[in-house]
C-alpha atoms as a PDB file:
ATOM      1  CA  UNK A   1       8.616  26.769 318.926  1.00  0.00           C
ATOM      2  CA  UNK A   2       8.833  29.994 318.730  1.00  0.00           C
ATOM      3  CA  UNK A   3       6.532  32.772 317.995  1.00  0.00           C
ATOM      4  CA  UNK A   4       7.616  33.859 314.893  1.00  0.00           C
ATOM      5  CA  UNK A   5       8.115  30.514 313.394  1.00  0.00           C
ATOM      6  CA  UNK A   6       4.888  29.655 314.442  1.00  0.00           C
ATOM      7  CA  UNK A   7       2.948  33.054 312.768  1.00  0.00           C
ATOM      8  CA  UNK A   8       5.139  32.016 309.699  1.00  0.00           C
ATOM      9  CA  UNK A   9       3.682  28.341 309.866  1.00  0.00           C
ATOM     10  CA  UNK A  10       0.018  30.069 310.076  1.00  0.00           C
ATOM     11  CA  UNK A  11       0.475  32.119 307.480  1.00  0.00           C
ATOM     12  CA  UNK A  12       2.454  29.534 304.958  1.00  0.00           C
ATOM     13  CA  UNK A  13      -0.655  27.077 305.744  1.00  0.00           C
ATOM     14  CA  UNK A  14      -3.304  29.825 304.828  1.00  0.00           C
ATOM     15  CA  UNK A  15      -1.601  31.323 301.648  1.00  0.00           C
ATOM     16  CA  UNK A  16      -1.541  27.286 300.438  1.00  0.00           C
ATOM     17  CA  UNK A  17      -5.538  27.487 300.521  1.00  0.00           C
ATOM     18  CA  UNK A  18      -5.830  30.535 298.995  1.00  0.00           C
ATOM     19  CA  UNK A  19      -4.618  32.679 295.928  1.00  0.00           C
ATOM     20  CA  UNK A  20      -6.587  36.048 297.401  1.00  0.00           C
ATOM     21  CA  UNK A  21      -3.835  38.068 298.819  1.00  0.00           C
ATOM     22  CA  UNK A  22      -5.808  40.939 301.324  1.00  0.00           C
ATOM     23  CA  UNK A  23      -5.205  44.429 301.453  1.00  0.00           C
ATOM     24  CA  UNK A  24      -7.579  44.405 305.044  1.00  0.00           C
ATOM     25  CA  UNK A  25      -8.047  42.641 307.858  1.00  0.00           C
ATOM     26  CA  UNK A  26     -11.368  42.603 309.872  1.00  0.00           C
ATOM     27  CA  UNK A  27     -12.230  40.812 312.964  1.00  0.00           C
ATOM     28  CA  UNK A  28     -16.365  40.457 313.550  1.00  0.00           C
ATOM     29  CA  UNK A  29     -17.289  41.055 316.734  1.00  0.00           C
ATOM     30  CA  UNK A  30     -20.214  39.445 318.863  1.00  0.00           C
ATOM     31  CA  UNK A  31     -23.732  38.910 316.736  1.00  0.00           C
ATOM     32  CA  UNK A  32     -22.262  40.641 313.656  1.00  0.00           C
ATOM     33  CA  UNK A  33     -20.420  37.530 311.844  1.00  0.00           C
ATOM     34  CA  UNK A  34     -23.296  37.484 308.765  1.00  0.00           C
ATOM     35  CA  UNK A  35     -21.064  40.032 306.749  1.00  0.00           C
ATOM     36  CA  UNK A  36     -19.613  37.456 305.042  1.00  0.00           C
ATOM     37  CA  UNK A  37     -22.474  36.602 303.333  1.00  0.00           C
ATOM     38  CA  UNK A  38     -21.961  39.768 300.967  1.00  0.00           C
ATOM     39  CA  UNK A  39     -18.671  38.672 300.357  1.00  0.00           C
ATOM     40  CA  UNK A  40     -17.281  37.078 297.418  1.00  0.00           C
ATOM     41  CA  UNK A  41     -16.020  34.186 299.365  1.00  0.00           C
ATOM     42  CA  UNK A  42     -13.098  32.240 298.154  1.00  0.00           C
ATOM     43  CA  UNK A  43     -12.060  30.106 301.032  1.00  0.00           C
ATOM     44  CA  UNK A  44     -13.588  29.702 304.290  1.00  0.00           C
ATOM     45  CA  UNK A  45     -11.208  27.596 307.073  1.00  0.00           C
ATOM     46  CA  UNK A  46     -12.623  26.727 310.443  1.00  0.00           C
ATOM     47  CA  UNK A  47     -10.266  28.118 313.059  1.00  0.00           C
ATOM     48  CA  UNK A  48      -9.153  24.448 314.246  1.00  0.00           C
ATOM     49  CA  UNK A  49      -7.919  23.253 311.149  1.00  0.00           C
ATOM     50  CA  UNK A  50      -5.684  26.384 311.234  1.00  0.00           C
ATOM     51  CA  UNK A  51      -1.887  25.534 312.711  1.00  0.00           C
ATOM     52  CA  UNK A  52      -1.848  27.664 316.212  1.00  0.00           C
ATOM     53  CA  UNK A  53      -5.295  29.175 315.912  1.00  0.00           C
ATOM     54  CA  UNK A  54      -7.153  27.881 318.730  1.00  0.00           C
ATOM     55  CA  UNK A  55     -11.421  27.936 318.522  1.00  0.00           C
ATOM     56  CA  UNK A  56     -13.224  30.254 320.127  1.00  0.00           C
ATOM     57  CA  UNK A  57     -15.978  29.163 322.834  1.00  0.00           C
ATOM     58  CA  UNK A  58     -18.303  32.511 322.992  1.00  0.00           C
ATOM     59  CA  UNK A  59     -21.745  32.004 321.465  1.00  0.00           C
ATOM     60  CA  UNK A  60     -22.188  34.352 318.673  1.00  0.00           C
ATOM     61  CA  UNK A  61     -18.338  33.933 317.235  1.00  0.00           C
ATOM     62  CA  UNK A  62     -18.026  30.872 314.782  1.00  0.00           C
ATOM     63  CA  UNK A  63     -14.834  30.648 314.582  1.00  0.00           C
ATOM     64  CA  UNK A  64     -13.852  30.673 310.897  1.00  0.00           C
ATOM     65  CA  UNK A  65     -11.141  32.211 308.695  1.00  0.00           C
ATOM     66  CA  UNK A  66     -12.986  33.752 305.265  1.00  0.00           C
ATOM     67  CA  UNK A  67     -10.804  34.718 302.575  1.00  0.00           C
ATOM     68  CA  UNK A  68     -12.411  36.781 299.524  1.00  0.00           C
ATOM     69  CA  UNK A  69     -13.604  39.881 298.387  1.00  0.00           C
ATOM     70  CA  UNK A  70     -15.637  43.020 298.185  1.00  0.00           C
ATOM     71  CA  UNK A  71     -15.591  44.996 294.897  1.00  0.00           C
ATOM     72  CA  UNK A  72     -12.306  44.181 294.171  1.00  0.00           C
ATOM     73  CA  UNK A  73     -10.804  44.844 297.423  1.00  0.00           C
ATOM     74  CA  UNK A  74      -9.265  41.992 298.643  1.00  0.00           C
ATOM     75  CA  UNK A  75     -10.337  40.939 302.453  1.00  0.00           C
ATOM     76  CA  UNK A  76      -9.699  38.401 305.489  1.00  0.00           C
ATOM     77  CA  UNK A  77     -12.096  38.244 307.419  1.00  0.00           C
ATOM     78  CA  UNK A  78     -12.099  36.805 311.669  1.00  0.00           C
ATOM     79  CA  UNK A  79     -15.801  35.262 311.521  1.00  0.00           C
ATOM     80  CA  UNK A  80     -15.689  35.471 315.734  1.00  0.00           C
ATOM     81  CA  UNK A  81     -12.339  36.294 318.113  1.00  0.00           C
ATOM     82  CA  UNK A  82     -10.789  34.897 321.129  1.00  0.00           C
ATOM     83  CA  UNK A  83     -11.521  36.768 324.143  1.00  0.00           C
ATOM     84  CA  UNK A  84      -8.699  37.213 327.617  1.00  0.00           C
ATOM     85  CA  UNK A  85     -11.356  35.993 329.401  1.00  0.00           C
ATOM     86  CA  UNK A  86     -11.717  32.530 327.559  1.00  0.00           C
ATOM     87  CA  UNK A  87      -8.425  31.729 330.459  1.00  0.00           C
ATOM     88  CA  UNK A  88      -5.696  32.011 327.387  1.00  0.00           C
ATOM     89  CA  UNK A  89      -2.777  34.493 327.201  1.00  0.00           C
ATOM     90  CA  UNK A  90      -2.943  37.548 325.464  1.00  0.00           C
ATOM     91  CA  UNK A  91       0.143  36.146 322.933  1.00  0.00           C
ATOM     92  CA  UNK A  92      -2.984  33.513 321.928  1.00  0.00           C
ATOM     93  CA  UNK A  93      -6.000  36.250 321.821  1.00  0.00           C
ATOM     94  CA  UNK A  94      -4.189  38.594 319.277  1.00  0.00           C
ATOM     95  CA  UNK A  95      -2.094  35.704 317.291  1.00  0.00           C
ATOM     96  CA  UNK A  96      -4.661  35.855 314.750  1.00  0.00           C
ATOM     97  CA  UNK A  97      -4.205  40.006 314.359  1.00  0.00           C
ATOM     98  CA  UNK A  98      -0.969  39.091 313.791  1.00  0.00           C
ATOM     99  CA  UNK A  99      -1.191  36.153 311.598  1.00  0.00           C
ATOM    100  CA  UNK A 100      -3.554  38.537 309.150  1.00  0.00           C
ATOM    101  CA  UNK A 101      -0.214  40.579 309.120  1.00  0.00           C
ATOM    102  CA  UNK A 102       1.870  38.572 307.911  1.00  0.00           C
ATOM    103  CA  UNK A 103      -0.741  37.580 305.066  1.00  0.00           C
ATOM    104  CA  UNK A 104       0.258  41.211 304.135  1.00  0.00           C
ATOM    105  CA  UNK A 105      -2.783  43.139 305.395  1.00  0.00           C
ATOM    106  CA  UNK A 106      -2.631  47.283 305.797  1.00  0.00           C
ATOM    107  CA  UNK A 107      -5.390  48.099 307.235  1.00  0.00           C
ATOM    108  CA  UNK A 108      -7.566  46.253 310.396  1.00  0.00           C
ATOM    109  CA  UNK A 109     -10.975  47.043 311.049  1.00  0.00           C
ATOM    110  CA  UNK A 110     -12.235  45.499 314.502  1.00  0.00           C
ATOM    111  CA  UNK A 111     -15.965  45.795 315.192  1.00  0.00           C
ATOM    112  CA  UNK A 112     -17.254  44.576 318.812  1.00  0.00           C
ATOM    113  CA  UNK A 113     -20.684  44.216 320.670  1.00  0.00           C
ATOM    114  CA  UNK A 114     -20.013  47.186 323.603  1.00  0.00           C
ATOM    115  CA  UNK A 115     -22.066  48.241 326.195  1.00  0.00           C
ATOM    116  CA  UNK A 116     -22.444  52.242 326.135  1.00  0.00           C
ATOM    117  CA  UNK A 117     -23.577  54.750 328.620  1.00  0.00           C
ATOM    118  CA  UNK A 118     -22.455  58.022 326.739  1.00  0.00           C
ATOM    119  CA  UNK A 119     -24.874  61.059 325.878  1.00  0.00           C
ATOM    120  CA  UNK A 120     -28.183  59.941 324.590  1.00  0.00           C
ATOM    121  CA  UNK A 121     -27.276  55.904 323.825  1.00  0.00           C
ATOM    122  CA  UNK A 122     -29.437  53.088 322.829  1.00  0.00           C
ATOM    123  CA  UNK A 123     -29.019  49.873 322.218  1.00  0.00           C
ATOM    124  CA  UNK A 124     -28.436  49.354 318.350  1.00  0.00           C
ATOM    125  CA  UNK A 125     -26.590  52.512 317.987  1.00  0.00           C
ATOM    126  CA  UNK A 126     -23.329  52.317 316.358  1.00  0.00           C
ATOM    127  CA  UNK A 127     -20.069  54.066 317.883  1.00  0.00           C
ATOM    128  CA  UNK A 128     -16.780  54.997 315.868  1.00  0.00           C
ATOM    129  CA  UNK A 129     -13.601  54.348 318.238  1.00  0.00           C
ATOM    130  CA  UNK A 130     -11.516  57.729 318.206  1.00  0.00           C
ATOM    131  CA  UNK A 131      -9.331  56.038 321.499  1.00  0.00           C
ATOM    132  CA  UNK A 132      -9.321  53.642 324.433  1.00  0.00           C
ATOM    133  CA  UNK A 133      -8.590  53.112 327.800  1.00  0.00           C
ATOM    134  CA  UNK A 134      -6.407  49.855 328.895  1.00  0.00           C
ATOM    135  CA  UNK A 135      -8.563  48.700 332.190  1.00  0.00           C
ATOM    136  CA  UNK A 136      -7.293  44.701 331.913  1.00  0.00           C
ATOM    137  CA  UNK A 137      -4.756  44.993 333.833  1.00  0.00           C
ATOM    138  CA  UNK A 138      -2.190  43.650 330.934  1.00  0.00           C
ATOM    139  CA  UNK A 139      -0.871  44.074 327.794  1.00  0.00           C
ATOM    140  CA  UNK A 140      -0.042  41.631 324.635  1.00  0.00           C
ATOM    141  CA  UNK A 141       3.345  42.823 324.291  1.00  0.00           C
ATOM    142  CA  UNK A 142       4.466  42.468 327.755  1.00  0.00           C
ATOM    143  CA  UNK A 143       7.755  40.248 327.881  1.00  0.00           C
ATOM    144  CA  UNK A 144      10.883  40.255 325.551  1.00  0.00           C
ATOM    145  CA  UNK A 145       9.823  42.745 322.463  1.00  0.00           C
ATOM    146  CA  UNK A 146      10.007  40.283 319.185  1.00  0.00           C
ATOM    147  CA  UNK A 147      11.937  43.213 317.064  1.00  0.00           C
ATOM    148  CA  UNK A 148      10.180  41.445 314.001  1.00  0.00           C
ATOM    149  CA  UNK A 149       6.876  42.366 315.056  1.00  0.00           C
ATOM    150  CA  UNK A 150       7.275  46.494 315.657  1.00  0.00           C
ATOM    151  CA  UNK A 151       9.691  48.667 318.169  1.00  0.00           C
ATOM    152  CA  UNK A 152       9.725  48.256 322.052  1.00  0.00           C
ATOM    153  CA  UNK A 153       7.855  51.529 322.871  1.00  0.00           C
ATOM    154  CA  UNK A 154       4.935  51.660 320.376  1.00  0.00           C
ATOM    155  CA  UNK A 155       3.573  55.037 319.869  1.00  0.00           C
ATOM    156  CA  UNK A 156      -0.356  54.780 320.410  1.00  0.00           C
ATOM    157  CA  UNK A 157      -0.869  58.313 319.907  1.00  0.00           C
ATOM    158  CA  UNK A 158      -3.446  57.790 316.728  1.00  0.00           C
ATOM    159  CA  UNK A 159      -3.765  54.174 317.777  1.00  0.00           C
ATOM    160  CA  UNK A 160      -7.085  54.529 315.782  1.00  0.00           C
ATOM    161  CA  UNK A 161      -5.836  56.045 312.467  1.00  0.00           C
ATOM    162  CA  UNK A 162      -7.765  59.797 311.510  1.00  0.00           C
ATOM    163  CA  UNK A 163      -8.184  59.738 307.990  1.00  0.00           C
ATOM    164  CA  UNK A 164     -10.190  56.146 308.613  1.00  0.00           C
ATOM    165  CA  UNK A 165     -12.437  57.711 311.645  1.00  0.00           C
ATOM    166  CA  UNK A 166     -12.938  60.258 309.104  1.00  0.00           C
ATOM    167  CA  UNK A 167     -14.327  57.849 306.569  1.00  0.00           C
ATOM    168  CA  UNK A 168     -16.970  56.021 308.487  1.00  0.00           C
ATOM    169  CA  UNK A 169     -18.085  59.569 309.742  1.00  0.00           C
ATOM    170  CA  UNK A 170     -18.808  60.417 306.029  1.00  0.00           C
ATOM    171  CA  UNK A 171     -20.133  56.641 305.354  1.00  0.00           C
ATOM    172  CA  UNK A 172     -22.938  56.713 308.569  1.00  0.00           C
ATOM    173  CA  UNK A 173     -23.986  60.159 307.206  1.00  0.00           C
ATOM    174  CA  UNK A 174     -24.446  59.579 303.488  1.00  0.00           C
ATOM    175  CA  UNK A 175     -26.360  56.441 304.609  1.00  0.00           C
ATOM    176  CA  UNK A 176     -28.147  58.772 307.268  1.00  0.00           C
ATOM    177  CA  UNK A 177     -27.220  56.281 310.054  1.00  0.00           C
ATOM    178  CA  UNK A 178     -27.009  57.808 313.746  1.00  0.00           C
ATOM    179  CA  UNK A 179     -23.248  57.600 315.233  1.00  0.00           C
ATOM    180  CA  UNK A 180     -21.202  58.082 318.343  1.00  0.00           C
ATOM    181  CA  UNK A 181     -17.684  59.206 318.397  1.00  0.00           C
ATOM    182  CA  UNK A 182     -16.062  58.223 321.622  1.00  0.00           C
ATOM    183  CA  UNK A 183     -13.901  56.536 323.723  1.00  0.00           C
ATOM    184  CA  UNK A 184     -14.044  52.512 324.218  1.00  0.00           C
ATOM    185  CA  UNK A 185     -12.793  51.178 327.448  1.00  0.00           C
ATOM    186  CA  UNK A 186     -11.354  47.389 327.705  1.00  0.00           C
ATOM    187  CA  UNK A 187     -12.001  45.293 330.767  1.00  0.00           C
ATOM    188  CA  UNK A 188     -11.334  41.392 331.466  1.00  0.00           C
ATOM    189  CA  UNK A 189     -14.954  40.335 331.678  1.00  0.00           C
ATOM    190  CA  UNK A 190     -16.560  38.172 331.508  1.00  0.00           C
ATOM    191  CA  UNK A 191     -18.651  39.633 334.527  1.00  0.00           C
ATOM    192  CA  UNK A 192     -20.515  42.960 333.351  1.00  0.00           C
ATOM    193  CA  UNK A 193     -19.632  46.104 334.759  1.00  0.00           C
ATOM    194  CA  UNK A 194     -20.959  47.424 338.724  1.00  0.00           C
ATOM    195  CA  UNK A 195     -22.941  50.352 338.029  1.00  0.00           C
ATOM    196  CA  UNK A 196     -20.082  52.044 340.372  1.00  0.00           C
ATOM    197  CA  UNK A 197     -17.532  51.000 337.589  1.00  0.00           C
ATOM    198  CA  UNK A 198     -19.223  52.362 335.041  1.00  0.00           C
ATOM    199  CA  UNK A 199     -19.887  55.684 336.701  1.00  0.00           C
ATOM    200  CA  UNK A 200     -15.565  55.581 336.909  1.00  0.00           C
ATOM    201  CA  UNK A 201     -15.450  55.054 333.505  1.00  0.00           C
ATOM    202  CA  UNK A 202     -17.796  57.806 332.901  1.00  0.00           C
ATOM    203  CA  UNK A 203     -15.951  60.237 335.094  1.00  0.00           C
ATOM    204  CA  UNK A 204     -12.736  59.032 332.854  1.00  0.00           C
ATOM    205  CA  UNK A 205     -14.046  60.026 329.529  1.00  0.00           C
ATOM    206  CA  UNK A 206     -15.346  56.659 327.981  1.00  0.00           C
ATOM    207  CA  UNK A 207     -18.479  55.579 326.315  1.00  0.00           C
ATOM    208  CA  UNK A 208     -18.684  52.683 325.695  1.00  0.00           C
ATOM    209  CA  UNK A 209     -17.474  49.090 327.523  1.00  0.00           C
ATOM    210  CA  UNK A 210     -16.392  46.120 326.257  1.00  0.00           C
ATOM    211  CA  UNK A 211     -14.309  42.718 326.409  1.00  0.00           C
ATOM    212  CA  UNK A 212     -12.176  42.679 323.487  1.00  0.00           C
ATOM    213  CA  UNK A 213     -10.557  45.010 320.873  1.00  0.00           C
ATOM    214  CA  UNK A 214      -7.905  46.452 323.185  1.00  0.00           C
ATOM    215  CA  UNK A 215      -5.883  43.698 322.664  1.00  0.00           C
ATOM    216  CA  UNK A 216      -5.926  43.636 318.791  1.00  0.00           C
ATOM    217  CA  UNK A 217      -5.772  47.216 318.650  1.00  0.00           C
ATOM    218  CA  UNK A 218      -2.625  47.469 320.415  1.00  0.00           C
ATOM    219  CA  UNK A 219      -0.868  44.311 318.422  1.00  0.00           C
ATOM    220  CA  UNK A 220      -1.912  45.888 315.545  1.00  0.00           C
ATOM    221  CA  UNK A 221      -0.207  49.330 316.270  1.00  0.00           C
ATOM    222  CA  UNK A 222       2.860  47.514 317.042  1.00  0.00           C
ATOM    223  CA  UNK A 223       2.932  45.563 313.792  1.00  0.00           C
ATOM    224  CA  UNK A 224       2.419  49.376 311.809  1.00  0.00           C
ATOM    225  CA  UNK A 225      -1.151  48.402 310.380  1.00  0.00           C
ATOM    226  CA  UNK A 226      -3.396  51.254 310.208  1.00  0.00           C
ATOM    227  CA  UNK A 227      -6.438  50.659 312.485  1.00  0.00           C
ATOM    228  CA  UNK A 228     -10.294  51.422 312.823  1.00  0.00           C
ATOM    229  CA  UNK A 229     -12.792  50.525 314.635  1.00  0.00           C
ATOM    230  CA  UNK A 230     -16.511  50.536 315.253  1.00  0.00           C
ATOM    231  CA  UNK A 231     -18.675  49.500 318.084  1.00  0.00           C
ATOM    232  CA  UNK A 232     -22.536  47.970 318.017  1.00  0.00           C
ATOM    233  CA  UNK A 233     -23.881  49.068 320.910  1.00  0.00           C
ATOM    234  CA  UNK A 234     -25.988  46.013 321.385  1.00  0.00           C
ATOM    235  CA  UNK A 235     -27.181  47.429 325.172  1.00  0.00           C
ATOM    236  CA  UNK A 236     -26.944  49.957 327.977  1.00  0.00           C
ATOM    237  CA  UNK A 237     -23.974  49.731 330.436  1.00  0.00           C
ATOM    238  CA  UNK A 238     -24.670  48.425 334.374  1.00  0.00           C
ATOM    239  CA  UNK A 239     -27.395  51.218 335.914  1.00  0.00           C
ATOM    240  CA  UNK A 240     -27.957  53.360 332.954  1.00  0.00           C
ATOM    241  CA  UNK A 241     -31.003  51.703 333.176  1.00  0.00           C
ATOM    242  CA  UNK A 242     -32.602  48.904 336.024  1.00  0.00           C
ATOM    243  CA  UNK A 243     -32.345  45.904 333.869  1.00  0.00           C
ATOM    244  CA  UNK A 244     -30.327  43.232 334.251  1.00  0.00           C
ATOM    245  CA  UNK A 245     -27.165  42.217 331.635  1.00  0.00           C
ATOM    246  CA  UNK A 246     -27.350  38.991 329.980  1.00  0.00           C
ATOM    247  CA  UNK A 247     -25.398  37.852 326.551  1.00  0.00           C
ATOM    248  CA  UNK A 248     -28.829  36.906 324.928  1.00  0.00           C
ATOM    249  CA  UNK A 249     -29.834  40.368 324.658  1.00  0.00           C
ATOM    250  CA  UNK A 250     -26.146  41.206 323.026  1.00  0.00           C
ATOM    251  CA  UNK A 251     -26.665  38.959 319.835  1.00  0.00           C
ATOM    252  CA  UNK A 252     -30.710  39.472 319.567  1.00  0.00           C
ATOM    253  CA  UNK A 253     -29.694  43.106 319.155  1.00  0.00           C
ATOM    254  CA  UNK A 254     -26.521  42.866 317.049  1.00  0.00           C
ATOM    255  CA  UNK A 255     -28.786  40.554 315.113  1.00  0.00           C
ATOM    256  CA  UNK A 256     -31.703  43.135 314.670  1.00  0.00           C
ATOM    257  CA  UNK A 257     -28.531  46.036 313.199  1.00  0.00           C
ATOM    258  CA  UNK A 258     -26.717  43.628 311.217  1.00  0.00           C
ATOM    259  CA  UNK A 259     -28.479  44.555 307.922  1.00  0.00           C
ATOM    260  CA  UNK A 260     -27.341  48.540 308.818  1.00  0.00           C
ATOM    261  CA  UNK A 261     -24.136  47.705 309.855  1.00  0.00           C
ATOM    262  CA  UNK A 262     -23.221  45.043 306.655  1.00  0.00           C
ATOM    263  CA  UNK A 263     -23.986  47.814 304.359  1.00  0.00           C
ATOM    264  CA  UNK A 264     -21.762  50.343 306.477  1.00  0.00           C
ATOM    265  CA  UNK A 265     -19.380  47.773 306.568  1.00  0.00           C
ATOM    266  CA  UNK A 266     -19.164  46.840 302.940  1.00  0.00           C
ATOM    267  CA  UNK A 267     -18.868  50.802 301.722  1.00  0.00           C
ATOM    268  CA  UNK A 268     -16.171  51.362 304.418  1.00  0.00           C
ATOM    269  CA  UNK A 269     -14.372  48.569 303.126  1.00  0.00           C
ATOM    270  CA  UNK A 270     -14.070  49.893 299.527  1.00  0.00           C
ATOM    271  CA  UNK A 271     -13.265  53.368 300.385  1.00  0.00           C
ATOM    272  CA  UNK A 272     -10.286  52.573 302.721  1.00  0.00           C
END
């Protein structure tokens, strides 16, 4: 089968359990899937009862499809994501981003647990993504383009669209919340980062690290969707500071933000 046929199948199967027809897409990252408990929730599906979506195995991602809304805007919602380092192709970790498409979607917010090492970070500070740097090695639209998705040569040029970056700015100051703006770099995982790696990324211009979002970004570009996203940074990079890395300390953090971020999260959504 297939991939078109089968994002048509996904699609066809979700639109039959649901009359909410979303303007945006957003895809919770680690620790942060308790947004959807200020949504208006019309239909929540478990990712394995979805054709082609496959469940995710990360603690701290659920795995469920939420359908409803926010004020009136109309939202689906990725409670949890599939990660490249989970062992399955990068056509399987964004065929959700692209299955949100083709539910008719504009805009994609992605949100992600990152580790930063930027200017003055500390874990449970948020970060707005103005770019990114590719470090896995791969991309998801490697292969035969599918001329039904988006061109051969996306541009990725304002990968993360400006007027949106511009809108969570305003949002995290009117709701005096301290921000980063920076650079997000992608890597394979699922080790952490060598302190040595992270002083490379440093010397490259990122600020944050992280396993995901990449991925989705760059699907979504190719599809046309306008893009934003924001990292929780849910703990200091590899030798920032002496303490170990462990995933705990990712979703007690997320976990102690999630209040901040869910109110960010829910005024972003009705301004976009």
């Amino acid at each position: 089968m297939n991939l078109i046929t089968k994002i048509t199948e996904t699609a066809s199967f979700i639109k039959s359990k649901s009359k909410i027809k979303p303007r945006v897409g957003i895809i919770l990252g680690s620790g942060l899937g308790h947004f959807v408990q200020h949504m208006n929730v019309e239909t929540r599906i478990p990712f394995n009862e979805i054709p082609h979506f496959i469940p995710p195995t990360v603690d701290g991602h659920s795995g469920h499809l939420i359908l409803g809304s926010i004020d009136n805007v109309d939202l689906v919602v990725l409670q949890g994501r599939l990660h490249y380092y989970e062992g399955h192709s990068m056509e399987v970790v964004v065929f959700p981003t692209r299955a949100m498409a083709a539910l008719g979607i504009e805009i994609l917010i992605v949100t992600n647990s990152a580790g930063g090492y930027g200017d003055g970070m500390k874990a449970g500070d948020f970060m707005v993504i103005e770019d990114h740097i590719n470090m896995m090695g791969t991309n998801p639209l490697m292969g035969p383009n599918i001329k039904e998705l988006g061109p051969r040569f996306p541009d990725m040029t304002q990968a993360y669209d400006r007027e949106l970056i511009e809108t969570a700015e305003r949002i995290f100051r009117s709701q005096k919340t301290f921000f980063h703006k920076g650079v997000y770099v992608g890597v394979t995982g699922p080790t952490y980062e060598t302190p040595a790696e992270i002083r490379m990324f440093m010397q490259l211009g990122g600020k944050a690290v992280g396993m995901s979002t990449v991925p989705e970004v760059i699907a979504a570009n190719h599809l046309g969707l306008r893009v934003a996203a924001i990292s929780c940074i849910t703990n200091l990079a590899a030798g920032i500071t002496d303490n170990k890395l462990n995933h705990e300390e990712v979703t007690e953090v997320a976990k102690k933000v999630e209040q901040q971020f869910c109110s960010f999260l829910k005024l972003f959504v009705t301004k976009v």
